[in-house]
PDB file of N, CA and C in Angstrom:
ATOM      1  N   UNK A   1     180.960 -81.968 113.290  1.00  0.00           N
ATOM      2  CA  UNK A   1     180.673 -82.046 111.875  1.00  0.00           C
ATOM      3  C   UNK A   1     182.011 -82.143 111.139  1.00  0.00           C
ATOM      4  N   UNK A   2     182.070 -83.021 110.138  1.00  0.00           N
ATOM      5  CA  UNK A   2     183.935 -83.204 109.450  1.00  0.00           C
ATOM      6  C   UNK A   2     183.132 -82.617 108.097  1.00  0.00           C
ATOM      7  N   UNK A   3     184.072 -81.942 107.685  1.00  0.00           N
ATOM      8  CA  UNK A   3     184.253 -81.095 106.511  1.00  0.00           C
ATOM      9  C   UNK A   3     185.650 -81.890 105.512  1.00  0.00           C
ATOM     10  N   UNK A   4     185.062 -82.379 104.430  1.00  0.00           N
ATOM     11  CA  UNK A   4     186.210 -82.927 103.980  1.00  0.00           C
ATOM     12  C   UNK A   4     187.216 -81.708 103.208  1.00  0.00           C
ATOM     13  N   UNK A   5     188.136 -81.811 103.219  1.00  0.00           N
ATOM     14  CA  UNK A   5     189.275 -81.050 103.016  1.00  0.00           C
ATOM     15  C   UNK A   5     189.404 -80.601 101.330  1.00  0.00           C
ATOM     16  N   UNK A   6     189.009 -81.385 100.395  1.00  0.00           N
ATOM     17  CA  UNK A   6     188.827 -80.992  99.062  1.00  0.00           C
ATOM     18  C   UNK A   6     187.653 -80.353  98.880  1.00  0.00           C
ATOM     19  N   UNK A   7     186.865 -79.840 100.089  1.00  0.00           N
ATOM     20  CA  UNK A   7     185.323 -79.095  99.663  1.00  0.00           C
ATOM     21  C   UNK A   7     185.890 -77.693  99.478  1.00  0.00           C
ATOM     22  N   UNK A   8     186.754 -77.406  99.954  1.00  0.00           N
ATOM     23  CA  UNK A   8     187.067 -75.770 100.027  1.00  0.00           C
ATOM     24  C   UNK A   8     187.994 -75.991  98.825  1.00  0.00           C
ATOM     25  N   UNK A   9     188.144 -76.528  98.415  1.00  0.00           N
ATOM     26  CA  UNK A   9     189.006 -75.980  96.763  1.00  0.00           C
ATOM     27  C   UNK A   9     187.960 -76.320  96.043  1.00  0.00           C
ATOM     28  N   UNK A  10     186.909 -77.176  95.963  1.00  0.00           N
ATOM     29  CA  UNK A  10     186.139 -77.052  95.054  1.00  0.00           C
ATOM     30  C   UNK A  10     185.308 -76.184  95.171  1.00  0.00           C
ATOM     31  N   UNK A  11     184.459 -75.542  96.370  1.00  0.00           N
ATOM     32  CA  UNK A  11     183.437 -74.022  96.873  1.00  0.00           C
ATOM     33  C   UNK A  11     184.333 -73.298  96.017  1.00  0.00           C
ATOM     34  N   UNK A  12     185.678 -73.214  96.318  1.00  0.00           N
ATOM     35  CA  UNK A  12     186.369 -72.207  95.177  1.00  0.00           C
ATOM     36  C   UNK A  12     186.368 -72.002  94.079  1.00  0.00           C
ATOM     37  N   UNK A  13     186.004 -73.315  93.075  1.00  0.00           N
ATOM     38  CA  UNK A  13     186.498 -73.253  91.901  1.00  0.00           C
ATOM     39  C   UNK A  13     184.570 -72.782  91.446  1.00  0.00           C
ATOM     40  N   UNK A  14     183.553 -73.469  92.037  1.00  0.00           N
ATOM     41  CA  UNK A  14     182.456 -72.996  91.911  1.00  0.00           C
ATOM     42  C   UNK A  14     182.137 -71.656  92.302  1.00  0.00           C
ATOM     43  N   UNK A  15     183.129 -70.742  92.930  1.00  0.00           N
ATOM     44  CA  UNK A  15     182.635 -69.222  93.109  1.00  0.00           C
ATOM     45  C   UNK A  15     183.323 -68.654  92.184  1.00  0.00           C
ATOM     46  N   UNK A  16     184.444 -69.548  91.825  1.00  0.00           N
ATOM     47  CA  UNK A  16     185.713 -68.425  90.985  1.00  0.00           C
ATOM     48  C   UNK A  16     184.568 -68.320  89.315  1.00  0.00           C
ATOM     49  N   UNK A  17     183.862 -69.355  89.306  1.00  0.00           N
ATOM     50  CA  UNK A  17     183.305 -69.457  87.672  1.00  0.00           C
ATOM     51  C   UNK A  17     182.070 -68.700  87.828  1.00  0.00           C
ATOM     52  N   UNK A  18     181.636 -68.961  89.355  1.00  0.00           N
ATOM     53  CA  UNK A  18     180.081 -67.893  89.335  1.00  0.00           C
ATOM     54  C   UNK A  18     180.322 -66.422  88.997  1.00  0.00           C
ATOM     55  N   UNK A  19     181.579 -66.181  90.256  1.00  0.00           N
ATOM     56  CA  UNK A  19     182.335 -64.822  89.281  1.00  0.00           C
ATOM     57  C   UNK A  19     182.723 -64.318  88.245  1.00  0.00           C
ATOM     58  N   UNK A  20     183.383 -65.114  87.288  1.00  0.00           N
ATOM     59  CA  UNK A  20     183.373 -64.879  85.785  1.00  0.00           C
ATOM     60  C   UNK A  20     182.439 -64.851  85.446  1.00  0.00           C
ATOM     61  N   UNK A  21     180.914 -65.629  85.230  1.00  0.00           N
ATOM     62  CA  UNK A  21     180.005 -65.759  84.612  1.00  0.00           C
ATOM     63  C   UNK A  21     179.163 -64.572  85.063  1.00  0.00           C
ATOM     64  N   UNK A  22     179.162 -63.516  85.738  1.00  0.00           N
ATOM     65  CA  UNK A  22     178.635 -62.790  86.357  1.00  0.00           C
ATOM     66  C   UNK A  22     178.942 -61.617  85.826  1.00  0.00           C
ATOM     67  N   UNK A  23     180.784 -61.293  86.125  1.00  0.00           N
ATOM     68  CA  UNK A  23     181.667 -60.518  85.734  1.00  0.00           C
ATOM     69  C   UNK A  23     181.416 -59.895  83.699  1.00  0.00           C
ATOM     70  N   UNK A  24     181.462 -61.192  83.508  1.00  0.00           N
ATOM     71  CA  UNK A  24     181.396 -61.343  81.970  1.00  0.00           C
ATOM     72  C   UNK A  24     180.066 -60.896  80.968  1.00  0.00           C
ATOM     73  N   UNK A  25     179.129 -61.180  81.967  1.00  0.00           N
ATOM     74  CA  UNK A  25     177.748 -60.819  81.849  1.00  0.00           C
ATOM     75  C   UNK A  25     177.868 -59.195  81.723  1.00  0.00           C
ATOM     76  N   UNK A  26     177.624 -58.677  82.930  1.00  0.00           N
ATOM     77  CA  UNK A  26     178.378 -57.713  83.006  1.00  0.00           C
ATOM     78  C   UNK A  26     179.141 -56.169  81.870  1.00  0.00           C
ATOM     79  N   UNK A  27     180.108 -57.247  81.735  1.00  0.00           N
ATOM     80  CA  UNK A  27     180.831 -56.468  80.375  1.00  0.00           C
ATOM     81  C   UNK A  27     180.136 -56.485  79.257  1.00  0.00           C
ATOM     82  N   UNK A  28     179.559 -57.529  79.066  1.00  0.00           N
ATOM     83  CA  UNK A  28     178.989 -57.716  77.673  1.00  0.00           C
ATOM     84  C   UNK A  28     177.781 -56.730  77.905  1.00  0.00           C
ATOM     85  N   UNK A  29     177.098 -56.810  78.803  1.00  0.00           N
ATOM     86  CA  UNK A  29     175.529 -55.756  78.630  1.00  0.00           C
ATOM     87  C   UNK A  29     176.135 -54.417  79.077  1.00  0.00           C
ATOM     88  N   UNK A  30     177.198 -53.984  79.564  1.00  0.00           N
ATOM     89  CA  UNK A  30     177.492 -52.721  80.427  1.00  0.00           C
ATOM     90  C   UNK A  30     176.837 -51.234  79.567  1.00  0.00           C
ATOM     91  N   UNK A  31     176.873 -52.078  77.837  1.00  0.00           N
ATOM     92  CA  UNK A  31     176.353 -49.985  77.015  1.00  0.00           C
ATOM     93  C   UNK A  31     174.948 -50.344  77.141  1.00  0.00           C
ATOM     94  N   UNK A  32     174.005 -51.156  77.216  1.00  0.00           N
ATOM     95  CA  UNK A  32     172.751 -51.455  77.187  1.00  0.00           C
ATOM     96  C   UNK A  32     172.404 -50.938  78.730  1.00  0.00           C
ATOM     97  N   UNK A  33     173.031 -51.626  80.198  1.00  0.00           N
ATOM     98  CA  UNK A  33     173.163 -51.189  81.393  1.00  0.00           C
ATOM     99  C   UNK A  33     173.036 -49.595  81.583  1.00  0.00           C
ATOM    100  N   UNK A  34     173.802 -49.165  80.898  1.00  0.00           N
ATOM    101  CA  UNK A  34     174.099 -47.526  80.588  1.00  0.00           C
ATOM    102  C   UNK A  34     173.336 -46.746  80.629  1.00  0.00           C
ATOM    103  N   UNK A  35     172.888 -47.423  79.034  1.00  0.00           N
ATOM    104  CA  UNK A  35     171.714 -46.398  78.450  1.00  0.00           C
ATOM    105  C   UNK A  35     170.437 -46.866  79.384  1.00  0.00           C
ATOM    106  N   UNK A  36     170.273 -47.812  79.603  1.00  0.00           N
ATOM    107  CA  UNK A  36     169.216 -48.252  80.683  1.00  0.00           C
ATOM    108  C   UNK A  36     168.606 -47.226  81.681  1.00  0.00           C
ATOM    109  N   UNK A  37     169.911 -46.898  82.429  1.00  0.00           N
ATOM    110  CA  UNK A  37     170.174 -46.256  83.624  1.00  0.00           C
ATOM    111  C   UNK A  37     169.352 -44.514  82.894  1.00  0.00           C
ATOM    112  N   UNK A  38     170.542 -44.413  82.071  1.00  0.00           N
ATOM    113  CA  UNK A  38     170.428 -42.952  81.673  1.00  0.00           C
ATOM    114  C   UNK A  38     169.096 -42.454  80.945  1.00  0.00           C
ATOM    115  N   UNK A  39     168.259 -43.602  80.827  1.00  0.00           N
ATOM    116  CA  UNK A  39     167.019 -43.465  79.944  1.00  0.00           C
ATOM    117  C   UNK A  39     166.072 -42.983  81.444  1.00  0.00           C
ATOM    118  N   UNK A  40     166.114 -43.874  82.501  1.00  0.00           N
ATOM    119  CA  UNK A  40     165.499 -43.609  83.789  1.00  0.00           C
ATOM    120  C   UNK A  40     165.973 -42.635  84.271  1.00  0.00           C
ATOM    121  N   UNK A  41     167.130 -41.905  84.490  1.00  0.00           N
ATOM    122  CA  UNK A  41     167.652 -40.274  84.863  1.00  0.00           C
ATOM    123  C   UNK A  41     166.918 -39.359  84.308  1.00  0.00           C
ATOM    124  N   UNK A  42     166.530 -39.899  82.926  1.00  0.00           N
ATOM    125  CA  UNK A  42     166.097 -38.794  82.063  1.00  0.00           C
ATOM    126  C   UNK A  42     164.950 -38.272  82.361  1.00  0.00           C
ATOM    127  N   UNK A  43     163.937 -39.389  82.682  1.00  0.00           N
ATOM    128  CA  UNK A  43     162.334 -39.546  82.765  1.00  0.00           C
ATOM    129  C   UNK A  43     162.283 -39.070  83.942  1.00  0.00           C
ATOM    130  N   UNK A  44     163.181 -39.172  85.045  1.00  0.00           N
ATOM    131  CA  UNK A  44     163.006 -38.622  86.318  1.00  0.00           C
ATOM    132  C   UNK A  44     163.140 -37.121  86.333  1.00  0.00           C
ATOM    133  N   UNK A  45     163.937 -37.318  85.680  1.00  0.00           N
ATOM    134  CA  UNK A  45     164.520 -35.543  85.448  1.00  0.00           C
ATOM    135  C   UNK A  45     163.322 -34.498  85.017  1.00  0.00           C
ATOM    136  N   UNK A  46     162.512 -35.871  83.446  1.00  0.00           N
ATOM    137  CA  UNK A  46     161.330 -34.860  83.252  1.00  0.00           C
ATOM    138  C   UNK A  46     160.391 -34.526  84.251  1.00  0.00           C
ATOM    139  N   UNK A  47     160.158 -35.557  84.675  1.00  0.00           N
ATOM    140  CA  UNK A  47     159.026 -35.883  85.856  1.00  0.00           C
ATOM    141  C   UNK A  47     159.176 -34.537  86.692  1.00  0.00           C
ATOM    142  N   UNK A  48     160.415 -34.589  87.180  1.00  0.00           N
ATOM    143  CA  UNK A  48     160.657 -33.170  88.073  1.00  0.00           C
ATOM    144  C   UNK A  48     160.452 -32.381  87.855  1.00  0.00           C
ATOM    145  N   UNK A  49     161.312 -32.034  86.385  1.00  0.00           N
ATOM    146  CA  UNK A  49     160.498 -30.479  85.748  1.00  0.00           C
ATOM    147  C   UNK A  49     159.042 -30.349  85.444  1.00  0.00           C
ATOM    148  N   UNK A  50     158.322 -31.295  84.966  1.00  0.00           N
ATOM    149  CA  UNK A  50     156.870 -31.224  85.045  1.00  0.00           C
ATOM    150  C   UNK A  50     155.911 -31.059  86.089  1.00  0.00           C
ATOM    151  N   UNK A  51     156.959 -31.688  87.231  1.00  0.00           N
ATOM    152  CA  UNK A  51     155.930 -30.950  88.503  1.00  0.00           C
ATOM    153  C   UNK A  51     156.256 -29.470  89.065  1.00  0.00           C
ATOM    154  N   UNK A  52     157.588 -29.144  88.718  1.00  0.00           N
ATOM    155  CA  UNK A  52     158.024 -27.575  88.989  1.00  0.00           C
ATOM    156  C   UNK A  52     157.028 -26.532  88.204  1.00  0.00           C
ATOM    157  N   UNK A  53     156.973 -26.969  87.018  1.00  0.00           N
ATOM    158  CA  UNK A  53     156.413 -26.190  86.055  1.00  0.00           C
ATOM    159  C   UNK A  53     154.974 -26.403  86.432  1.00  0.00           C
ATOM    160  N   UNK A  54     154.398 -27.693  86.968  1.00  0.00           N
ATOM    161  CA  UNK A  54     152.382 -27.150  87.112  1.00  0.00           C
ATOM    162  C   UNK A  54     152.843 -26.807  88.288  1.00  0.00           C
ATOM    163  N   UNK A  55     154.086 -26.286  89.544  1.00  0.00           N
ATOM    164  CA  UNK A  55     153.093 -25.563  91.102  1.00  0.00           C
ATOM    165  C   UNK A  55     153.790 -24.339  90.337  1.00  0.00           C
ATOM    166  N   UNK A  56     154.553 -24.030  89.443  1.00  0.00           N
ATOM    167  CA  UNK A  56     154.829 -22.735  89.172  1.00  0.00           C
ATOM    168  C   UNK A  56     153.311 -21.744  88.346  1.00  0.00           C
ATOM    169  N   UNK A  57     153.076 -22.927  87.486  1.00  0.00           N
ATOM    170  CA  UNK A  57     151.998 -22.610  87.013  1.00  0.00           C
ATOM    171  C   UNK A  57     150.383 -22.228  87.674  1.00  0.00           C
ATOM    172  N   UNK A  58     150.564 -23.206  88.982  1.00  0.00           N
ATOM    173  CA  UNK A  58     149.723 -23.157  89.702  1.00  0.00           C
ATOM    174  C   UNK A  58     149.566 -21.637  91.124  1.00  0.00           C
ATOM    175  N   UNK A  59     151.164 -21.436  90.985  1.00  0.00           N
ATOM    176  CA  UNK A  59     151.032 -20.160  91.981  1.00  0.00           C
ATOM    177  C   UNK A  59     150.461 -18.677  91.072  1.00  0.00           C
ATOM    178  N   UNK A  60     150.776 -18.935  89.788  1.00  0.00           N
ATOM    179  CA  UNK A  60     150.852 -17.437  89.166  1.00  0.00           C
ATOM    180  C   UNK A  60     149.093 -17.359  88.828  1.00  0.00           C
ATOM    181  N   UNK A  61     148.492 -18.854  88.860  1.00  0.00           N
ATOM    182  CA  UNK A  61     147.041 -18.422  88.500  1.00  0.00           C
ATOM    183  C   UNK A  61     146.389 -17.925  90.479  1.00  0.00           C
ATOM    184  N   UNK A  62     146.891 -17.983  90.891  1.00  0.00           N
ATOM    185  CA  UNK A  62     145.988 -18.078  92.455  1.00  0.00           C
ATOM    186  C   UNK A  62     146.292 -16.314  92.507  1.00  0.00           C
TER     187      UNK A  62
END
C-alpha cells in the first residue's frame, strides 16, 4: 500500500484544528460544564440522604 508523503502533514493539520475546535469548545462552556456537574453531585447527594433518612426512619418504627 503507498501512502503519499503529504498525507501525514495534512492528518496533522486536520487533528491540530479538531483539537482546537474541541479545546475551545471546552473553554467556552467549562462554568455551564461546572455547574452541570455540581447540579448532579447535588441531587445525588440528596438522593442519599433521602434514603438514609427513610431506613433510619424505617428502623425506629419496627
Amino acid at each position: 500500500m503507498y501512502i503519499d508523503p503529504s498525507s501525514g502533514g495534512m492528518l496533522f493539520q486536520i487533528l491540530a484544528v479538531t483539537f482546537g475546535l474541541i479545546s475551545g469548545t471546552v473553554l467556552m462552556f467549562s462554568g455551564r460544564i461546572k455547574m452541570a456537574i455540581a447540579k448532579f453531585r447535588r441531587s445525588m447527594r440528596k438522593e442519599n440522604e433521602n434514603d438514609e433518612t427513610t431506613q433510619d426512619q424505617s428502623e425506629t418504627n419496627k
